[in-house]
C-alpha atoms as a PDB file:
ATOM      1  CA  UNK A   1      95.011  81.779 137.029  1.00  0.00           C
ATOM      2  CA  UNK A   2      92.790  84.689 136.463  1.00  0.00           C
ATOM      3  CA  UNK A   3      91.228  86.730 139.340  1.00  0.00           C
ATOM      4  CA  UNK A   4      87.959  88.349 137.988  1.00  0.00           C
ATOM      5  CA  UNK A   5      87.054  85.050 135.986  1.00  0.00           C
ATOM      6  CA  UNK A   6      85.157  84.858 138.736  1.00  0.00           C
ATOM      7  CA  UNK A   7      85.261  83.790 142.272  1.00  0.00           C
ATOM      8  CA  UNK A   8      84.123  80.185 141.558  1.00  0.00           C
ATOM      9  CA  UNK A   9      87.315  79.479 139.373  1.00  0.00           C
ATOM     10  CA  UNK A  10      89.302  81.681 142.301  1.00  0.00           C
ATOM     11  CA  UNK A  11      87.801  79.391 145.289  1.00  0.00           C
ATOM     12  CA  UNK A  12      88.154  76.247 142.722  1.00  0.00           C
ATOM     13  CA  UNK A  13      92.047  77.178 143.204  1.00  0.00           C
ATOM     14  CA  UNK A  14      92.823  78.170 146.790  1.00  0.00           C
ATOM     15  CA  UNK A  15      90.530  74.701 147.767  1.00  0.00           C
ATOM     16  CA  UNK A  16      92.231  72.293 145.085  1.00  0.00           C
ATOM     17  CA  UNK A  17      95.819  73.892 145.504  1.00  0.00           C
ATOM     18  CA  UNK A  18      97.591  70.912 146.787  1.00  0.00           C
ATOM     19  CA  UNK A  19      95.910  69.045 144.147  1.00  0.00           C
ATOM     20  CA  UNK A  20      96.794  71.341 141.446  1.00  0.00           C
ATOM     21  CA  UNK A  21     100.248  71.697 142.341  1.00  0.00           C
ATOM     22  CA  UNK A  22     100.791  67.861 142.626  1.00  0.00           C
ATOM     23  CA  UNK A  23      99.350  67.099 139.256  1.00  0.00           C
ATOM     24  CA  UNK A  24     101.420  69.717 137.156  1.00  0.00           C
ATOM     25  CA  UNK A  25     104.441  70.042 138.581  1.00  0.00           C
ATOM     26  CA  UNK A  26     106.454  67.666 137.463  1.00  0.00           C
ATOM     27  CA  UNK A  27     104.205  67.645 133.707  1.00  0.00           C
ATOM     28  CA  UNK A  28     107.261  67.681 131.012  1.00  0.00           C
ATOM     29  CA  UNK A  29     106.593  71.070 129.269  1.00  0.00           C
ATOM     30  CA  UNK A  30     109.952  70.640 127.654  1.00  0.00           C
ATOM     31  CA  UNK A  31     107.942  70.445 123.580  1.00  0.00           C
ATOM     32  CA  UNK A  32     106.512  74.101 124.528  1.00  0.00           C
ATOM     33  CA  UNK A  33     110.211  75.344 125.607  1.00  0.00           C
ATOM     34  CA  UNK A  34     111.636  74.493 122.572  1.00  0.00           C
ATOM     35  CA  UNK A  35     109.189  76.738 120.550  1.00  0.00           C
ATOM     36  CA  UNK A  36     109.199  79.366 122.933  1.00  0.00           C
ATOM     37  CA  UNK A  37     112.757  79.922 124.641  1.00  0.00           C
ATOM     38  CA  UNK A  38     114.662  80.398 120.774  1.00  0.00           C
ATOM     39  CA  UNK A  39     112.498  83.322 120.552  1.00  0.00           C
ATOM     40  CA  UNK A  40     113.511  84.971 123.763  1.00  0.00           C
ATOM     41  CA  UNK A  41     117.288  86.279 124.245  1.00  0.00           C
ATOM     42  CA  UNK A  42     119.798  84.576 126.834  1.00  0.00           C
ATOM     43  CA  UNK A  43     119.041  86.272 130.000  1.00  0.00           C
ATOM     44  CA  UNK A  44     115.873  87.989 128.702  1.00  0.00           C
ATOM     45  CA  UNK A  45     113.229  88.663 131.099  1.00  0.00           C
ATOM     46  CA  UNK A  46     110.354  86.699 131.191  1.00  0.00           C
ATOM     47  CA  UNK A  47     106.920  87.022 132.866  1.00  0.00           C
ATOM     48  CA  UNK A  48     105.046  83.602 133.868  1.00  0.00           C
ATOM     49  CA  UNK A  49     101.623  84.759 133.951  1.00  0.00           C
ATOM     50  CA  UNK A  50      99.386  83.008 135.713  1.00  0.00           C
ATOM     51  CA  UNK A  51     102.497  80.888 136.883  1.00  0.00           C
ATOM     52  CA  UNK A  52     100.743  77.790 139.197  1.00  0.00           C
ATOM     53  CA  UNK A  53     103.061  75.618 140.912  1.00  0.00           C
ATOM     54  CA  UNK A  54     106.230  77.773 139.741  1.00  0.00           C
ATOM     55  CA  UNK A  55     107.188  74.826 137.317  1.00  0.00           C
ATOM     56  CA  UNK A  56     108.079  77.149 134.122  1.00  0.00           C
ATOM     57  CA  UNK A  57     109.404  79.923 136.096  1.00  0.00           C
ATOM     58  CA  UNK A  58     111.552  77.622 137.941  1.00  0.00           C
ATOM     59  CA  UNK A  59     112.929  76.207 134.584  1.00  0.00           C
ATOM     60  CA  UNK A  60     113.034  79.640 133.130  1.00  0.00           C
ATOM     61  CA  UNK A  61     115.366  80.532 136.431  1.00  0.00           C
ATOM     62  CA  UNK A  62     117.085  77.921 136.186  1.00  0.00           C
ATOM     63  CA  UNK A  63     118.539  78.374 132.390  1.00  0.00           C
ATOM     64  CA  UNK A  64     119.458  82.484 133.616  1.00  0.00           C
ATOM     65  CA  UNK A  65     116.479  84.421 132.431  1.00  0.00           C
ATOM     66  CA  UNK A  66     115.044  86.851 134.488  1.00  0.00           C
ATOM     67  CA  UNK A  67     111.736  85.902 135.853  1.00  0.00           C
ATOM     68  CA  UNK A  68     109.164  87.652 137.394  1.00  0.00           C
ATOM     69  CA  UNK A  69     106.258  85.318 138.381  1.00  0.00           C
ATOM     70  CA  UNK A  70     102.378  86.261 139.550  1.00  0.00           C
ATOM     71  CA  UNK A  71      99.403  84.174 139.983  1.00  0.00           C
ATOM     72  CA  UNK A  72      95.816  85.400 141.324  1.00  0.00           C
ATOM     73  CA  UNK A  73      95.403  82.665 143.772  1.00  0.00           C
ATOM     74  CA  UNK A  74      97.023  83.338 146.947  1.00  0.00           C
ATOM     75  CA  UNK A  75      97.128  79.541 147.798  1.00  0.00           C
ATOM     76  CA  UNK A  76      99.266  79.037 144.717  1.00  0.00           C
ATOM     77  CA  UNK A  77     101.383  82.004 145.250  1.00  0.00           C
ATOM     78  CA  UNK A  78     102.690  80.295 148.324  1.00  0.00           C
ATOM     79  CA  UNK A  79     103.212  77.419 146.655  1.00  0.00           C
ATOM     80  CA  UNK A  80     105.090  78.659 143.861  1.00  0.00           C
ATOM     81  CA  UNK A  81     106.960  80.928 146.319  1.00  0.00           C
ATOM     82  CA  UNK A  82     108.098  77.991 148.357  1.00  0.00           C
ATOM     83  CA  UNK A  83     109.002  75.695 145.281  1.00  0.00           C
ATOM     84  CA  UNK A  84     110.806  78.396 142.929  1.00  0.00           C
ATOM     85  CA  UNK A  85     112.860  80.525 145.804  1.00  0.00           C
ATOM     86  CA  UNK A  86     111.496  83.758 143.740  1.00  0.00           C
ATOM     87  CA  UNK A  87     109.405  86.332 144.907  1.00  0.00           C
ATOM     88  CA  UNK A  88     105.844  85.467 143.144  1.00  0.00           C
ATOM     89  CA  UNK A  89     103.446  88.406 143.203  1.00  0.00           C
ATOM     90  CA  UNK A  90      99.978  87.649 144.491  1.00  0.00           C
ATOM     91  CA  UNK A  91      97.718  89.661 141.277  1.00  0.00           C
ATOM     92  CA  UNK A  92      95.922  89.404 138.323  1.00  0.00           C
ATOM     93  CA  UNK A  93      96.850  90.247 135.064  1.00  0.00           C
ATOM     94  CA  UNK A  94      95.897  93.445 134.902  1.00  0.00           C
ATOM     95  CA  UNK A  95      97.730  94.919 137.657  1.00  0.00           C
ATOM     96  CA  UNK A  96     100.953  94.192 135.743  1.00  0.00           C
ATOM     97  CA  UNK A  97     103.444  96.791 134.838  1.00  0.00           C
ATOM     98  CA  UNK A  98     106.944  96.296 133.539  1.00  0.00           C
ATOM     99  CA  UNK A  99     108.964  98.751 133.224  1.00  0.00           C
ATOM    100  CA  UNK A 100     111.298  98.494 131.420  1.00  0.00           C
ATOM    101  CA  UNK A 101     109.444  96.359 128.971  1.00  0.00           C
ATOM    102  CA  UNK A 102     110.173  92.766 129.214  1.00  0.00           C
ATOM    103  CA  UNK A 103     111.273  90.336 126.295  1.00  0.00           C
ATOM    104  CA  UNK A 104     108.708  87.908 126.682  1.00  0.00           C
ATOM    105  CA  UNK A 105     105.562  86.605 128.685  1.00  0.00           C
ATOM    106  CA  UNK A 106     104.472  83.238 129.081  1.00  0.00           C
ATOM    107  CA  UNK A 107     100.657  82.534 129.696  1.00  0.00           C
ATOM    108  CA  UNK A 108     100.675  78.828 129.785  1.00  0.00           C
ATOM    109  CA  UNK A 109      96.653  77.733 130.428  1.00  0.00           C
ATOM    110  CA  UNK A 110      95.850  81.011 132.701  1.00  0.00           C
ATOM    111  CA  UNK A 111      94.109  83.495 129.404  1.00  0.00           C
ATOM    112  CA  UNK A 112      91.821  80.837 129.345  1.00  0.00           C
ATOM    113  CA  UNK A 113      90.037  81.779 132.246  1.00  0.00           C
ATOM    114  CA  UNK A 114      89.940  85.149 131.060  1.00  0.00           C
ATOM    115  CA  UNK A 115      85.694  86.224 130.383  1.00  0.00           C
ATOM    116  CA  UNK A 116      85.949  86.041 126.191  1.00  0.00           C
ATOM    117  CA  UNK A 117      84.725  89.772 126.581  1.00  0.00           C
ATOM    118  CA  UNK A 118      87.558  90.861 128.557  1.00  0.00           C
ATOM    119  CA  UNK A 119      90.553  88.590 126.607  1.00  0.00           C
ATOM    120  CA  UNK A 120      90.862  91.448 123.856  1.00  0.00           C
ATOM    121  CA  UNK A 121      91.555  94.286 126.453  1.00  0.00           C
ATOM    122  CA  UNK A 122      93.848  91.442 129.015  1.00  0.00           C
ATOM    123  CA  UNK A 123      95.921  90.757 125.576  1.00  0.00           C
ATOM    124  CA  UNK A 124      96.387  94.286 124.844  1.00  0.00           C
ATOM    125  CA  UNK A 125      97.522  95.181 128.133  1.00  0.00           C
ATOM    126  CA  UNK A 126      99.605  92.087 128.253  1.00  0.00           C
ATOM    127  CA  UNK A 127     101.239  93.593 125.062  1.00  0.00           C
ATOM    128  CA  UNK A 128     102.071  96.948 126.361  1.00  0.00           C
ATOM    129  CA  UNK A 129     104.506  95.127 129.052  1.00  0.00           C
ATOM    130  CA  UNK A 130     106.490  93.545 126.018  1.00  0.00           C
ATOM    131  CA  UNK A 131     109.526  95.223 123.895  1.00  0.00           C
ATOM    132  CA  UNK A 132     108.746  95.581 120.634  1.00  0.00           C
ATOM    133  CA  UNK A 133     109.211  92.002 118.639  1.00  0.00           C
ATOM    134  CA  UNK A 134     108.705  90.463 122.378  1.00  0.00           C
ATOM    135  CA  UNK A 135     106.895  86.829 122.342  1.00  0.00           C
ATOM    136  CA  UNK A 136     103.734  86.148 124.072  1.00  0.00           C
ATOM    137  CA  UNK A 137     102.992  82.243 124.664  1.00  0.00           C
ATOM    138  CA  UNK A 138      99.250  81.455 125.949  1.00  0.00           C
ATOM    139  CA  UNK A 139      97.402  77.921 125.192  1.00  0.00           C
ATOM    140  CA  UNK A 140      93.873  77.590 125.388  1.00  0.00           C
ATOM    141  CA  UNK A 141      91.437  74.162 125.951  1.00  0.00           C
ATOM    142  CA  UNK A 142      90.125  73.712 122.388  1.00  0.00           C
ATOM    143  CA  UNK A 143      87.116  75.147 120.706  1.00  0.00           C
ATOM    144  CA  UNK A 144      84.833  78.004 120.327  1.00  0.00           C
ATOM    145  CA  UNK A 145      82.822  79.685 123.711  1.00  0.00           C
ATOM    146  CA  UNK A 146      82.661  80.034 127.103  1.00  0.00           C
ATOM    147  CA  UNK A 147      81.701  76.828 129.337  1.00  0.00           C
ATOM    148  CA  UNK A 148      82.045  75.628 133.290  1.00  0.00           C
ATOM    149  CA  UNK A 149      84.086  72.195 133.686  1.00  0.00           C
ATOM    150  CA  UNK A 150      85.050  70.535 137.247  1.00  0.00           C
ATOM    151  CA  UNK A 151      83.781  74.143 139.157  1.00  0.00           C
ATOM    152  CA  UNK A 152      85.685  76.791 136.979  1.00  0.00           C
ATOM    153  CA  UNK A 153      85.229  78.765 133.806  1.00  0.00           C
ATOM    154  CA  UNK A 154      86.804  78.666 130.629  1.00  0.00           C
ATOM    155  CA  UNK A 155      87.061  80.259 127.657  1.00  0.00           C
ATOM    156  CA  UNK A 156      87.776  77.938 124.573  1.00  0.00           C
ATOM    157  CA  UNK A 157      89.253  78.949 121.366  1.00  0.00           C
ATOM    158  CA  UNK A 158      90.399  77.569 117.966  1.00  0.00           C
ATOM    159  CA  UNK A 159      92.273  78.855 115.533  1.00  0.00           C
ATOM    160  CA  UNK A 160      89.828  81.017 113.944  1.00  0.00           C
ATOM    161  CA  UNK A 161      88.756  82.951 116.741  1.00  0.00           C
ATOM    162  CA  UNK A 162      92.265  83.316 117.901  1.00  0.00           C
ATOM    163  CA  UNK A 163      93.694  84.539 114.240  1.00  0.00           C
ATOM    164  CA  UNK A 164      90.050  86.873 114.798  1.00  0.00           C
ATOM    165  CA  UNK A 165      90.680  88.138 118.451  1.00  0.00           C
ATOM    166  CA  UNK A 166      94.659  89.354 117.319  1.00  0.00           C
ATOM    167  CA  UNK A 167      93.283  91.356 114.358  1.00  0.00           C
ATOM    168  CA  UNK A 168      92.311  93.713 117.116  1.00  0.00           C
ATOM    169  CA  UNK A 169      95.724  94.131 118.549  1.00  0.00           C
ATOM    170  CA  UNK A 170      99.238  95.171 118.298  1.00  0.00           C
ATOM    171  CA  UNK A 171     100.292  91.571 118.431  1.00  0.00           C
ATOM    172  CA  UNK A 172     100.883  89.138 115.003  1.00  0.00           C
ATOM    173  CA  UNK A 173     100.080  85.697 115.242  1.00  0.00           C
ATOM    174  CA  UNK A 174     103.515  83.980 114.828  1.00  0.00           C
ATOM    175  CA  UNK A 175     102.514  80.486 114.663  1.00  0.00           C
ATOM    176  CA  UNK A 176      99.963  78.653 116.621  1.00  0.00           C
ATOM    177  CA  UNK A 177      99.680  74.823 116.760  1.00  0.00           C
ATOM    178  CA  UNK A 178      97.273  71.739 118.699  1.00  0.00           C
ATOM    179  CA  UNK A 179      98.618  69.427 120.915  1.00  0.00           C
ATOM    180  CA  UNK A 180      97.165  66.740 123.410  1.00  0.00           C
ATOM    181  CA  UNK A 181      97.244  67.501 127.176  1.00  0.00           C
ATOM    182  CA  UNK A 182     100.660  66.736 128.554  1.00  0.00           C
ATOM    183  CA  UNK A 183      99.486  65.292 132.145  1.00  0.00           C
ATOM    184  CA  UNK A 184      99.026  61.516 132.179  1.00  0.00           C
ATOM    185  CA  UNK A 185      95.651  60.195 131.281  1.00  0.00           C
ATOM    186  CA  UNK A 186      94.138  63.436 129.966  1.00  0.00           C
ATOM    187  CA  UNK A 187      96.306  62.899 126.479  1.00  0.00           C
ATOM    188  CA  UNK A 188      92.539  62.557 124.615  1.00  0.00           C
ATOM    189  CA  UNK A 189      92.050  66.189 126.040  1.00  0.00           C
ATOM    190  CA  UNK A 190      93.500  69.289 122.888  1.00  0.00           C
ATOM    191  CA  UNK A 191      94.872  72.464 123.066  1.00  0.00           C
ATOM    192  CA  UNK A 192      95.561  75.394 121.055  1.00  0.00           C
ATOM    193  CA  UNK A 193      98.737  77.105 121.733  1.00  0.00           C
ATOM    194  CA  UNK A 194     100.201  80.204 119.849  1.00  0.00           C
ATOM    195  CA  UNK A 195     103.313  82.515 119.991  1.00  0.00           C
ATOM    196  CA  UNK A 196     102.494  86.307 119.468  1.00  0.00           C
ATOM    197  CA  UNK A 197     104.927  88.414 118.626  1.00  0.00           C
ATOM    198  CA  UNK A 198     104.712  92.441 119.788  1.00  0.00           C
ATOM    199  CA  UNK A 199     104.719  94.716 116.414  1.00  0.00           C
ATOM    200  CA  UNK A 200     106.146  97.747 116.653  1.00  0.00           C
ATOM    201  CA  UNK A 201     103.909 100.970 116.758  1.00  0.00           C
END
């Protein structure tokens, strides 16, 4: 998750933590792999932004990339710490910095609680920590606008304001493609996922 989304959505995750990390754990992310690991290179570095339970950086781990993990909510960075074995960073997006660059990031349902007035300047900052031709992975609840659900704050997109938003940066819009949630009993529930790809200055 996202720490300036607000501290609603931050207090929504350090109370529901053991909640959270029991419901997506063991989700089976393995139709979002396949789309994203064939773009990254065996043993590439990868960050899991806004990395929850751990799940995806402990598969990414566990296939030999290099992973660096951070979520905002300290509640969740234990978690993930104590799940994965790796050293998950307690901060928000913005106080990333890779250096070198890294091949790829994965931002699996954490832009989304980016403010939509902030996502433009979080993307391009997300894009100076990739390699030129790195992939970026983020999914987003779908639709169009910013809305409260359950006690934290979203922002939805669809395709047109995502194709929209990456005019504005130095990222091209690979592919991008729905699917139904992947947790049990939410399948009615769609998202909008999309692999940017870092174009070179």
């Amino acid at each position: 998750m996202y720490l300036p989304a607000g501290l609603m959505t931050l207090d929504y995750y350090q109370q529901q933590a053991d909640a959270f990390f029991a419901a997506t754990v063991n989700v089976d992310m393995s139709s979002l792999y396949e789309r994203f690991l064939p773009r990254v290179s065996k043993g590439g570095h990868i960050v899991d932004a806004g990395c929850g339970s751990g799940r995806d950086s402990k598969h990414f781990a566990d296939l030999g990339y290099k992973v660096t993990a951070v979520d905002a909510s300290p509640a969740l960075v234990q978690k993930a710490r104590d799940y994965t074995g790796l050293p998950v960073a307690c901060h928000d997006f913005m106080a990333l910095h890779c250096r070198p660059a890294v091949d790829a990031i994965w931002a699996c349902a954490s832009l989304l609680h980016v403010p939509e007035s902030e996502l433009a300047g979080v993307l391009a900052h997300l894009a100076a920590q990739l390699k030129t031709g790195g992939v970026l992975y983020c999914s987003f609840k779908y639709g169009r606008g910013e809305v409260v659900r359950h006690g934290r704050r979203f922002t939805d997109m669809d395709e047109a304001g995502l194709e929209q938003l990456v005019t504005t940066l130095p990222l091209a819009l690979a592919v991008s493609w729905q699917t139904a949630d992947l947790r049990p009993g939410r399948e009615h529930e769609t998202w909008l996922n999309a692999l940017l790809v870092k174009e070179a200055n």
